[in-house]
N, C-alpha and C. Protein backbone atom coordinates (compact mmCIF):
# COMPACT_ATOMS: atom_id res chain seq x y z
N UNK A 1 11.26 -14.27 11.98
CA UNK A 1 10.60 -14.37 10.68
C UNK A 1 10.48 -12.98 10.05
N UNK A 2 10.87 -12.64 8.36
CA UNK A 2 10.51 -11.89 8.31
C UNK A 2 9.34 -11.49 8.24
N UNK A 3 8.98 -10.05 7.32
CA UNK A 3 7.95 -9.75 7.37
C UNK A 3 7.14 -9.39 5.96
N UNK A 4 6.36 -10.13 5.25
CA UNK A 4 6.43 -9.13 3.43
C UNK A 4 5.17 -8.35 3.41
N UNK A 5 5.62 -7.26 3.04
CA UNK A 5 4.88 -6.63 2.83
C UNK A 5 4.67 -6.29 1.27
N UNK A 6 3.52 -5.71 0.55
CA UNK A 6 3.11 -5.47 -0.39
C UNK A 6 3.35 -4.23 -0.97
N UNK A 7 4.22 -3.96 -2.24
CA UNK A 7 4.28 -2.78 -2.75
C UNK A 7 4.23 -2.68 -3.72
N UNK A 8 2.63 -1.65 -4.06
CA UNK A 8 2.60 -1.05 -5.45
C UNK A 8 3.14 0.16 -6.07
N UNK A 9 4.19 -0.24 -6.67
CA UNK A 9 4.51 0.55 -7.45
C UNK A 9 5.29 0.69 -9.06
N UNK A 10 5.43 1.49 -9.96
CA UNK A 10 6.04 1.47 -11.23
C UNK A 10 7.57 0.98 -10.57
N UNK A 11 8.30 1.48 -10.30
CA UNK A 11 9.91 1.35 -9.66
C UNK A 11 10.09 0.15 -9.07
N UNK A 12 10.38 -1.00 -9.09
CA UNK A 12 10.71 -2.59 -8.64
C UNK A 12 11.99 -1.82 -7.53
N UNK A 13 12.95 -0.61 -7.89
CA UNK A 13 13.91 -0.69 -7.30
C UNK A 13 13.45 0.95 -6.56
N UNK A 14 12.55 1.70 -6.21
CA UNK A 14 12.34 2.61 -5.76
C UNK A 14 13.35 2.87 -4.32
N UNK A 15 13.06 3.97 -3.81
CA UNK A 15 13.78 4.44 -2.37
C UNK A 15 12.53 3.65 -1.28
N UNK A 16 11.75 3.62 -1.13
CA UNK A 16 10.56 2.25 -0.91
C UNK A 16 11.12 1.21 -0.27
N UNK A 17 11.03 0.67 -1.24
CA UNK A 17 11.71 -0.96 -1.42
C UNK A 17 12.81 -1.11 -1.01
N UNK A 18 14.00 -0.23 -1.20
CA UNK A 18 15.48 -0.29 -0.57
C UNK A 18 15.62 -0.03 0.66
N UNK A 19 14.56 0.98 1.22
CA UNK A 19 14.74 0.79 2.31
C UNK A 19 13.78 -0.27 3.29
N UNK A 20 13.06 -0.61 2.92
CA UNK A 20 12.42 -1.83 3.45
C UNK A 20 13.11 -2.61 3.22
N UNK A 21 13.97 -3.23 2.40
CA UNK A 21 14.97 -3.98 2.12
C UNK A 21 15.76 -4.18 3.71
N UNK A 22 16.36 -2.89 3.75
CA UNK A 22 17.98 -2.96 4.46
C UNK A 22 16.88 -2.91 6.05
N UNK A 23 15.76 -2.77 6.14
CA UNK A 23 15.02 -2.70 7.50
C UNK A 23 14.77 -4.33 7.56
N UNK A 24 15.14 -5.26 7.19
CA UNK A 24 14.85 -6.87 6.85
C UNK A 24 13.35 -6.89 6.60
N UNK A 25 12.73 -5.99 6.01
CA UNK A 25 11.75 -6.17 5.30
C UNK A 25 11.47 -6.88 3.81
N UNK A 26 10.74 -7.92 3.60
CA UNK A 26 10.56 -8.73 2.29
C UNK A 26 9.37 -7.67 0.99
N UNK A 27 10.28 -6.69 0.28
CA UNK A 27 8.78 -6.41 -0.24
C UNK A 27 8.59 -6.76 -1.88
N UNK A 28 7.19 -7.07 -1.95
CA UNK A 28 6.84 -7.99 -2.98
C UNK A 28 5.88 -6.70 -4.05
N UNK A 29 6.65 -6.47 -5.19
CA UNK A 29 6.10 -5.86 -5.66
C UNK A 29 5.08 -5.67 -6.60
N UNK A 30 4.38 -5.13 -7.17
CA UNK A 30 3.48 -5.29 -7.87
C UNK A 30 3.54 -3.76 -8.58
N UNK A 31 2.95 -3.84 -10.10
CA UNK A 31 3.35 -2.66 -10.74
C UNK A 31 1.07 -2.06 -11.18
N UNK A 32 0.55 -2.80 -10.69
CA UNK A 32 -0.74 -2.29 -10.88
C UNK A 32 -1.93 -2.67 -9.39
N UNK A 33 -2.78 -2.40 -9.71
CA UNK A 33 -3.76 -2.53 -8.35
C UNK A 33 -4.22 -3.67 -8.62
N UNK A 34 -4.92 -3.95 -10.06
CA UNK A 34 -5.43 -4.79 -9.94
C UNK A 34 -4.47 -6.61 -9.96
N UNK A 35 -3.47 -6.31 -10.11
CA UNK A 35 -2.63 -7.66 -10.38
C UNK A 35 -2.00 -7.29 -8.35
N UNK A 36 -2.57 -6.41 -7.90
CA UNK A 36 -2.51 -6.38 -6.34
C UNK A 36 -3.49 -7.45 -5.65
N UNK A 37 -4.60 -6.77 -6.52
CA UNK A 37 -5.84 -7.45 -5.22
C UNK A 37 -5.52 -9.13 -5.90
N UNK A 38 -5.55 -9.32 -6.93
CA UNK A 38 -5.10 -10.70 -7.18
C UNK A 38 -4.47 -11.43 -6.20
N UNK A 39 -3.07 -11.05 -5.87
CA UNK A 39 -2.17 -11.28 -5.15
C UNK A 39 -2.62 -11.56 -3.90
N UNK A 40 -3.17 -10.44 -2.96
CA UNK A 40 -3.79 -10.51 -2.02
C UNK A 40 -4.58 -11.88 -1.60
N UNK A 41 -5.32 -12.00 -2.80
CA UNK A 41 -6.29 -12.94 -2.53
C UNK A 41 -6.00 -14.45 -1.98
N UNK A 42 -4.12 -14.45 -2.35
CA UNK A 42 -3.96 -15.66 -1.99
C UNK A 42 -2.83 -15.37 -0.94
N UNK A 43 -2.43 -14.42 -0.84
CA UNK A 43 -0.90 -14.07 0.08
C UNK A 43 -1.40 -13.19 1.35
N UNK A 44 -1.25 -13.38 2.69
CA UNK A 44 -1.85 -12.77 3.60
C UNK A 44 -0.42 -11.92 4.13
N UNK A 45 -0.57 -10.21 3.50
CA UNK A 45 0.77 -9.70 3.88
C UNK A 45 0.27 -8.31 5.64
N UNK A 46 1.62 -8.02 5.98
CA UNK A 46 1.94 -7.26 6.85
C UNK A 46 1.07 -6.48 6.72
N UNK A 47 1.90 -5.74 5.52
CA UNK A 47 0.77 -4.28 5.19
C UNK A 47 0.92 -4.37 3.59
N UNK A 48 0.14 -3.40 3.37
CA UNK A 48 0.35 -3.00 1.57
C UNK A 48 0.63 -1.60 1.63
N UNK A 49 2.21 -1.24 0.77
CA UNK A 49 2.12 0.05 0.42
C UNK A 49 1.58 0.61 -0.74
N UNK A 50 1.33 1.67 -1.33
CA UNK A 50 1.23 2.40 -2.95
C UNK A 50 2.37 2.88 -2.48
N UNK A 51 2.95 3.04 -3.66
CA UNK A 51 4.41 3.77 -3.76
C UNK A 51 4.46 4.83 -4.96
N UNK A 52 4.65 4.05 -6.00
CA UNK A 52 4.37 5.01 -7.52
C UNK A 52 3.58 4.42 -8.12
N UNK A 53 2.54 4.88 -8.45
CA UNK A 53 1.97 4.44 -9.33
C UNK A 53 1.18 5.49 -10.22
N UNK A 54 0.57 5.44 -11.56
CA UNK A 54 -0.38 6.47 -11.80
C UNK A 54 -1.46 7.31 -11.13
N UNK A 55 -1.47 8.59 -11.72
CA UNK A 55 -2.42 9.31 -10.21
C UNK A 55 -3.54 8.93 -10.86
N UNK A 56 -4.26 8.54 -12.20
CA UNK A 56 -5.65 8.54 -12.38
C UNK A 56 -6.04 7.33 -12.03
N UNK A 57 -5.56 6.33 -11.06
CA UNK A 57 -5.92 5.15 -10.91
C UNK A 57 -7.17 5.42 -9.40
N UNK A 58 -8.60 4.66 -9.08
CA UNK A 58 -9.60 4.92 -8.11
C UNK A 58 -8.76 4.19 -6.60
N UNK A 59 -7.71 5.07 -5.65
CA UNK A 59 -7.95 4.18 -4.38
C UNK A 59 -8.87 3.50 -4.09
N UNK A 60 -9.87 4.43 -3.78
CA UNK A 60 -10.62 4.31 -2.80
C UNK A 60 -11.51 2.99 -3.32
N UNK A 61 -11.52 2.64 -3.93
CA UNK A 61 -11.81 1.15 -5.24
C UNK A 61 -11.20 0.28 -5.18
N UNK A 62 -9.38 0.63 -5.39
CA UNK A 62 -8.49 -0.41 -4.65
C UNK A 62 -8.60 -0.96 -3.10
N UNK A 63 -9.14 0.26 -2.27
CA UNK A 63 -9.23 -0.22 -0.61
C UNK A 63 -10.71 -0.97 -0.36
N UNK A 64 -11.39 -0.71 -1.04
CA UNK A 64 -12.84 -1.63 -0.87
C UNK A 64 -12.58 -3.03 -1.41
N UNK A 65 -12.13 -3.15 -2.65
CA UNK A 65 -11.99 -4.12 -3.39
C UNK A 65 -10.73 -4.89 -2.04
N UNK A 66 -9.75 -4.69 -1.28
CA UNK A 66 -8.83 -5.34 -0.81
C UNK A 66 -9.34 -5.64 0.70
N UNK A 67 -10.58 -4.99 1.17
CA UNK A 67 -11.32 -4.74 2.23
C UNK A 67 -12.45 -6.13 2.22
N UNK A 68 -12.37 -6.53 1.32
CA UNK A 68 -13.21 -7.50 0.92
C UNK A 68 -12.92 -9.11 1.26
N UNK A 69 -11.52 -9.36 1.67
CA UNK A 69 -10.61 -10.24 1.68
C UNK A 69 -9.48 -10.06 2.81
N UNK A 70 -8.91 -8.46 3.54
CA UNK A 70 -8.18 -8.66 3.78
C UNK A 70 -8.45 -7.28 4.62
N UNK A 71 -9.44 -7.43 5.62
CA UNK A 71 -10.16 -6.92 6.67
C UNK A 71 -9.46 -6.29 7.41
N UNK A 72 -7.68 -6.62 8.20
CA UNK A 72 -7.01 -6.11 9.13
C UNK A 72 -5.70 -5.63 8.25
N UNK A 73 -5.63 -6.35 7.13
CA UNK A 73 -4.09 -5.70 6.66
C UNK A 73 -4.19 -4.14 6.52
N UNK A 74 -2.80 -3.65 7.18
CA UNK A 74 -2.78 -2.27 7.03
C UNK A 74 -2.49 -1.69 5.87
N UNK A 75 -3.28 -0.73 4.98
CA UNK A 75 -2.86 -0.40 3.82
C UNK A 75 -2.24 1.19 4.23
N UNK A 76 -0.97 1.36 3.05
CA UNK A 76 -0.34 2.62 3.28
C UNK A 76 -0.36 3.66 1.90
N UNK A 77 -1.31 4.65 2.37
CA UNK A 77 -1.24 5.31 0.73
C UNK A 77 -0.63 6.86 0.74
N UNK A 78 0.29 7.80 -0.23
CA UNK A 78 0.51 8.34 -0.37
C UNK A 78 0.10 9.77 -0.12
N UNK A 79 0.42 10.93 0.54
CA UNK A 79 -0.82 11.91 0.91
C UNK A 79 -0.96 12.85 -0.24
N UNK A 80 -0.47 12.16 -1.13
CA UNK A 80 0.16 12.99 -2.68
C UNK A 80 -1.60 12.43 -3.61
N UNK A 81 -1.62 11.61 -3.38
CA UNK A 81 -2.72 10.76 -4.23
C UNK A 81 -3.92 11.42 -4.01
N UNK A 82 -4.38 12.38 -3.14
CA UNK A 82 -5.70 12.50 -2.70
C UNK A 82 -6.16 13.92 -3.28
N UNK A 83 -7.53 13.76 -3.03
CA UNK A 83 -8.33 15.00 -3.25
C UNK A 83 -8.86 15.21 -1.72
N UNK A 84 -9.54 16.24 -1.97
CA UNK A 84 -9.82 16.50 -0.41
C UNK A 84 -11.55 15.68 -0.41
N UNK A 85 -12.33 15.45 -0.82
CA UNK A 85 -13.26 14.44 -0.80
C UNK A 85 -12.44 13.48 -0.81
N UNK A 86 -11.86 12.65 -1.73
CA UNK A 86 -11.59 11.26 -1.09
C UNK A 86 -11.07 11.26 0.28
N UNK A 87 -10.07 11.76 0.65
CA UNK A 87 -9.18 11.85 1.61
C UNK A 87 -10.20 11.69 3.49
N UNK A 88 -11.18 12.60 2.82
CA UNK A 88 -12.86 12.22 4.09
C UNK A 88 -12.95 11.10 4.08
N UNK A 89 -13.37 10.19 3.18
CA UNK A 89 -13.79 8.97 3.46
C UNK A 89 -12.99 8.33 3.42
N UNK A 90 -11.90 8.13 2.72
CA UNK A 90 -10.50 7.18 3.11
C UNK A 90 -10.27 7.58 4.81
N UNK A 91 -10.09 8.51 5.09
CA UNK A 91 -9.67 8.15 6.31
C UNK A 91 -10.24 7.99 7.69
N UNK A 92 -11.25 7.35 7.07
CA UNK A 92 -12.73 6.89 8.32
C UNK A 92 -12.70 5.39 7.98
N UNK A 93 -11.75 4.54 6.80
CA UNK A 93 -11.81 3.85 6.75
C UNK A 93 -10.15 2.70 7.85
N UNK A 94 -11.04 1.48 8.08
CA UNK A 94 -10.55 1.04 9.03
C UNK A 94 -8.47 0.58 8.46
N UNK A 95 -7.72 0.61 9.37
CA UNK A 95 -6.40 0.06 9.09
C UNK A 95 -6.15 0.72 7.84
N UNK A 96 -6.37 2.29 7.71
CA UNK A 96 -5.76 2.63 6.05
C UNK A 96 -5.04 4.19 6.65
N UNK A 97 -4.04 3.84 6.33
CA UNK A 97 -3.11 5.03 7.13
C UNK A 97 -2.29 6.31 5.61
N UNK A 98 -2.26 7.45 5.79
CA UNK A 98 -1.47 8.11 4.62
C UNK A 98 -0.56 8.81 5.28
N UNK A 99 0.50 8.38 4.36
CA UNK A 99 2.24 8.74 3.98
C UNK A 99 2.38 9.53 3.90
N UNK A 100 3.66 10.78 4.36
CA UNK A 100 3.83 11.52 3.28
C UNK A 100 5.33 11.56 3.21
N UNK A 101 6.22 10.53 3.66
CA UNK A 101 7.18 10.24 3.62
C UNK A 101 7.68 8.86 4.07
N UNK A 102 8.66 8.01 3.59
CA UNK A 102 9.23 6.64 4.35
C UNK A 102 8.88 6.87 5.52
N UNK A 103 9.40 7.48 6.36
CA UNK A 103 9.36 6.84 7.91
C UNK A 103 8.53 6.36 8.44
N UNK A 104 7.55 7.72 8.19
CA UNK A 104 6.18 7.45 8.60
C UNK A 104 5.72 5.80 8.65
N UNK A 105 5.78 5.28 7.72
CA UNK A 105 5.72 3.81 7.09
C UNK A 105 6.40 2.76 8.32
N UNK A 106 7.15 3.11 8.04
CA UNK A 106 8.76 2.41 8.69
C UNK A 106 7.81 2.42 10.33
N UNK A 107 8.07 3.29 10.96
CA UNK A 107 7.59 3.66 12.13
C UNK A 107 5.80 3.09 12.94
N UNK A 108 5.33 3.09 11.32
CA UNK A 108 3.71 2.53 12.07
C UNK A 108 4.01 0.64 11.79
């Protein structure tokens, strides 16, 4: 079976997605957070990546809000996205891992 995972980002066809692609990965994209947690609410995925998206958008808002519903999914966020306060409390939070390249991803 495969596996779908969740990816937010602007790019439907990013380096992301293609390669989750050719890894027989299913990924289902989404171009905002909030038409994410939507999604979520009814689709129980692998993991969720951020990929591209705008930098003024609140993670740490997106991971509570998806924390609410979807307790073990692993979320994957960018190490590009952070400040050094968020980055403290994001990463005390449970199943939320940061990127700073594909593999990394690929590999957890």
């Amino acid at each position: 079976m495969n596996e779908h995972i969740l990816v937010i980002t602007d790019d439907e066809n990013s380096e992301l997605v293609r390669v989750l692609l050719k890894q027989k990965i299913i990924p289902i994209t989404r171009q905002s957070l909030q038409s994410a947690i939507q999604l979520m609410r009814h689709i129980d995925f692998s993991a969720v990546v951020i990929d591209k998206i705008h930098h003024n958008v609140d993670t740490l808002e997106f991971i509570l809000n998806a924390r609410d519903f979807s307790i073990n999914t692993p979320i994957f966020i960018p190490e590009k996205f952070f400040l050094n306060n968020e980055w403290r409390k994001i990463k005390k939070l449970k199943q939320v891992h940061v990127y700073d390249n594909i593999n990394s991803i690929i590999r957890k």
